[in-house]
N, C-alpha and C. Protein backbone atom coordinates (compact mmCIF):
# COMPACT_ATOMS: atom_id res chain seq x y z
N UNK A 1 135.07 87.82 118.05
CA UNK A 1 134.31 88.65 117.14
C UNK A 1 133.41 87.79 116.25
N UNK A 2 133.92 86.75 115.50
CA UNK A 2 133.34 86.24 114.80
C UNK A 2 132.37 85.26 115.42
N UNK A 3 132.24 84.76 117.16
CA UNK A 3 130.90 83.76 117.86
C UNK A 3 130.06 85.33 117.82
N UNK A 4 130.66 86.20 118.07
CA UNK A 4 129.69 87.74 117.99
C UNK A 4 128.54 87.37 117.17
N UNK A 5 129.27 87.26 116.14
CA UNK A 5 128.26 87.42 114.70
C UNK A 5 127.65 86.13 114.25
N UNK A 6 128.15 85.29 115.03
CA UNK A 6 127.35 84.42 115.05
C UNK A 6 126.16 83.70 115.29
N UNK A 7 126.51 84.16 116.61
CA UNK A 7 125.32 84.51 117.78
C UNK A 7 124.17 85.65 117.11
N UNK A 8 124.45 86.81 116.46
CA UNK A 8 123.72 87.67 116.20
C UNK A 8 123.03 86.99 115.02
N UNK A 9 123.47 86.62 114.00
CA UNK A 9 123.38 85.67 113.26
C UNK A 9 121.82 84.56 113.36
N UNK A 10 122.10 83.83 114.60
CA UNK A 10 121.24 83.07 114.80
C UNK A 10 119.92 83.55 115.16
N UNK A 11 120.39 84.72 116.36
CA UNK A 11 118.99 85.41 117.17
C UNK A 11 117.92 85.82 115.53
N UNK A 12 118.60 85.97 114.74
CA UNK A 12 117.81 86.77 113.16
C UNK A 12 117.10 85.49 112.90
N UNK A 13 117.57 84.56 113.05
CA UNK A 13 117.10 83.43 112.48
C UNK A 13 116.18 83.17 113.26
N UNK A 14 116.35 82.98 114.71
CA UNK A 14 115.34 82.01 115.16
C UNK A 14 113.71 83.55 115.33
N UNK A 15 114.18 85.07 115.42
CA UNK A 15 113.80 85.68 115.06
C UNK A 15 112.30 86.10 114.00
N UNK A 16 113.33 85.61 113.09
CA UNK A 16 112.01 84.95 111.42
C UNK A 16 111.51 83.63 111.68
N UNK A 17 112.02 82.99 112.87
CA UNK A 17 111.02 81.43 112.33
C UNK A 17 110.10 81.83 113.69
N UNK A 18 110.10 82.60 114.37
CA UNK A 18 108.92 83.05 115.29
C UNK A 18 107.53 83.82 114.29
N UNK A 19 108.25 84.93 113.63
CA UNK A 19 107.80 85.29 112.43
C UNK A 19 106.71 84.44 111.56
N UNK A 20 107.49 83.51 111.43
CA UNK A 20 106.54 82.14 110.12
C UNK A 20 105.61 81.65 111.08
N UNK A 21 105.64 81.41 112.38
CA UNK A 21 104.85 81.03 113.13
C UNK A 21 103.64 81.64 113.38
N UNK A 22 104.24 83.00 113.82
CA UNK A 22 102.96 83.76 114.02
C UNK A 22 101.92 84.18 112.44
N UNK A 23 103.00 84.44 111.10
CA UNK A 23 102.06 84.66 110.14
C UNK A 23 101.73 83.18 109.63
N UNK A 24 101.26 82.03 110.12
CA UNK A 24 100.97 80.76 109.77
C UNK A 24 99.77 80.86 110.80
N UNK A 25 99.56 81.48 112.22
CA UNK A 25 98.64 81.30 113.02
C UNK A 25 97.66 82.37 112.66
N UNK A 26 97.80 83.53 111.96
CA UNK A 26 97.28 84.33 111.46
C UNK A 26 96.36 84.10 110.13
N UNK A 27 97.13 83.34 109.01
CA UNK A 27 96.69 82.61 108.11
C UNK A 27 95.26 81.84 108.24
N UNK A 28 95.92 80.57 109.71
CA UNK A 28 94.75 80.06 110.62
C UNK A 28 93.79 80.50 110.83
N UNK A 29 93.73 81.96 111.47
CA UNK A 29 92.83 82.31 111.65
C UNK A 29 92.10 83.00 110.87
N UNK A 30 92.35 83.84 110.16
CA UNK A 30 91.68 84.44 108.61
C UNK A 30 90.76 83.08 108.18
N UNK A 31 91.58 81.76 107.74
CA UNK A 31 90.87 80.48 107.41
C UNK A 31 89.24 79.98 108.37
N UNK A 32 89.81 80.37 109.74
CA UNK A 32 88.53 80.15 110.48
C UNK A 32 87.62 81.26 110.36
N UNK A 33 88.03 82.29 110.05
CA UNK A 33 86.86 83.63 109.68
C UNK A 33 86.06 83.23 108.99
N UNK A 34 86.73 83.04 107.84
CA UNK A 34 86.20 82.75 106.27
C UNK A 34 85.02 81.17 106.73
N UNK A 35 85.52 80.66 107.18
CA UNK A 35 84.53 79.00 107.19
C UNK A 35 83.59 79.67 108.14
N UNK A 36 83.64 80.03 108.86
CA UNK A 36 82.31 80.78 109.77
C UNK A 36 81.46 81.49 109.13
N UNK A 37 82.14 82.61 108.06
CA UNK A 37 81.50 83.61 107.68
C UNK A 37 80.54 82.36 106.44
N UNK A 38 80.86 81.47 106.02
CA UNK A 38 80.50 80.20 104.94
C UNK A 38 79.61 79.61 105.65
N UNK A 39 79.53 78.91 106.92
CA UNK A 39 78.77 78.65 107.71
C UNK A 39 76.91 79.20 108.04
N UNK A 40 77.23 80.51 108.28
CA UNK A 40 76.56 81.47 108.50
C UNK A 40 75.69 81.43 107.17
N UNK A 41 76.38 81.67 105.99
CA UNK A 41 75.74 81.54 104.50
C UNK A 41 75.10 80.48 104.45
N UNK A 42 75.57 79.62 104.67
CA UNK A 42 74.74 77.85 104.28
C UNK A 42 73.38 78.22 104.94
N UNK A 43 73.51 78.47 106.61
CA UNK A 43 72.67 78.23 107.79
C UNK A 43 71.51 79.42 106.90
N UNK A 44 72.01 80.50 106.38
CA UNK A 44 70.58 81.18 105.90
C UNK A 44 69.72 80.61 104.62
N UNK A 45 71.03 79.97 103.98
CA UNK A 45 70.27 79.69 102.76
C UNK A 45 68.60 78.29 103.07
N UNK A 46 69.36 77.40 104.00
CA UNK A 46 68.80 76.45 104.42
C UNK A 46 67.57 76.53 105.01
N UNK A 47 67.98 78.04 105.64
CA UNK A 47 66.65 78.45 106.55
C UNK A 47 65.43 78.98 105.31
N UNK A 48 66.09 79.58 104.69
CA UNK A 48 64.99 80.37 103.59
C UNK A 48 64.45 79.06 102.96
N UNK A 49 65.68 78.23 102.47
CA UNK A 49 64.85 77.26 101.85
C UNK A 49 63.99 76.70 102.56
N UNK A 50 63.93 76.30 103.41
CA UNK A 50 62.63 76.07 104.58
C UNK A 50 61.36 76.36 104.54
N UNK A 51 61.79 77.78 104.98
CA UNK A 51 60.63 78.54 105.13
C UNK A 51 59.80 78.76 103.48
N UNK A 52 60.49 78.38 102.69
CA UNK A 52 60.19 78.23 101.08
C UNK A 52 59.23 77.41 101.26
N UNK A 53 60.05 76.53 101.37
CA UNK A 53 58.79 74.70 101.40
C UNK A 53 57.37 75.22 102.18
N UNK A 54 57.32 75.59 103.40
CA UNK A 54 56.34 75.54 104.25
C UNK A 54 55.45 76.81 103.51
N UNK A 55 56.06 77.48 102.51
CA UNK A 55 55.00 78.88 102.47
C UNK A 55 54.49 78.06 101.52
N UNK A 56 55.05 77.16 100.10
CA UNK A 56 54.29 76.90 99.17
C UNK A 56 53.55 75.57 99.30
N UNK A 57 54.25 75.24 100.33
CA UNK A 57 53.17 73.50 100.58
C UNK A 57 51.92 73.77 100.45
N UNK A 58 51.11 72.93 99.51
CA UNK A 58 50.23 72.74 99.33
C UNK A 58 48.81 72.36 100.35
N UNK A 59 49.52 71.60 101.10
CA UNK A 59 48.42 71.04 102.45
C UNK A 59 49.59 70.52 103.53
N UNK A 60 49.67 71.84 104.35
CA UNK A 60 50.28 71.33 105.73
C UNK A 60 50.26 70.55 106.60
N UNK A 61 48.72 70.25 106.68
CA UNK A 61 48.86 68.85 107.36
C UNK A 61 48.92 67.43 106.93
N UNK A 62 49.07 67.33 105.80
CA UNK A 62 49.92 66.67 105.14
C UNK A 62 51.27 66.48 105.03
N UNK A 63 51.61 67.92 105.66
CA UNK A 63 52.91 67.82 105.33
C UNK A 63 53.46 67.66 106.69
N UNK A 64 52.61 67.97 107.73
CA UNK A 64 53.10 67.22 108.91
C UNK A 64 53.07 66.27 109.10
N UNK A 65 52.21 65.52 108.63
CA UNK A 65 52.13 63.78 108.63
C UNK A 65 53.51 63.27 108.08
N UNK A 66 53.57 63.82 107.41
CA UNK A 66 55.39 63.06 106.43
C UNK A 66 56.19 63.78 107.55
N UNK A 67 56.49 64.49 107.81
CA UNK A 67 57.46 65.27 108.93
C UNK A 67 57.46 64.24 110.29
N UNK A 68 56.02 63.91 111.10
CA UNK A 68 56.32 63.54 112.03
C UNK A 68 56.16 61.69 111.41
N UNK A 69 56.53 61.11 110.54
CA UNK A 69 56.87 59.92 110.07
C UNK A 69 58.07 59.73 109.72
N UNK A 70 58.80 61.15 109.60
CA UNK A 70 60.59 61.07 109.26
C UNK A 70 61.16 61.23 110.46
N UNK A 71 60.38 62.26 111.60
CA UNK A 71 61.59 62.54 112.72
C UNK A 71 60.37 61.83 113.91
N UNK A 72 59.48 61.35 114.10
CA UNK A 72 58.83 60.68 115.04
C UNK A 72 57.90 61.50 115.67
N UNK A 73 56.48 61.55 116.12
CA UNK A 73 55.46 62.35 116.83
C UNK A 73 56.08 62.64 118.49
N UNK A 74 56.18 63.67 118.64
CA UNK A 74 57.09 63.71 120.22
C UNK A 74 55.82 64.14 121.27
């Protein structure tokens, strides 16, 4: 009676540490939502800021001259 309850005992246990596993991989993944969904934010802000620079530049081809002197004339 009492390996009974022992046994039953354990299955609870190993039970909940399947449990912690899966709400730890869940956690995980919420975490990767969130940095994507952050990602996504940066990537627009960067873009606007961009497109910022190029609307108020003063003389574009000027400003391509510095552009293709930082990343090279292809």
């Amino acid at each position: 009676m009492e390996d009974r309850n022992r046994l039953r005992a354990q299955k609870h246990r190993t039970a909940a540490a399947a449990h912690r596993v899966a709400a730890q991989r869940h956690m995980l993944m919420a975490t990767m939502v969130e940095t994507g969904a952050a990602f996504r934010e940066w990537h627009d802000a960067m873009t606007a800021g961009d497109a910022r620079d190029v609307a108020t530049h003063p003389d574009l081809a000027e400003w391509n001259v510095q552009m293709d002197a930082f990343y090279g004339s292809a």
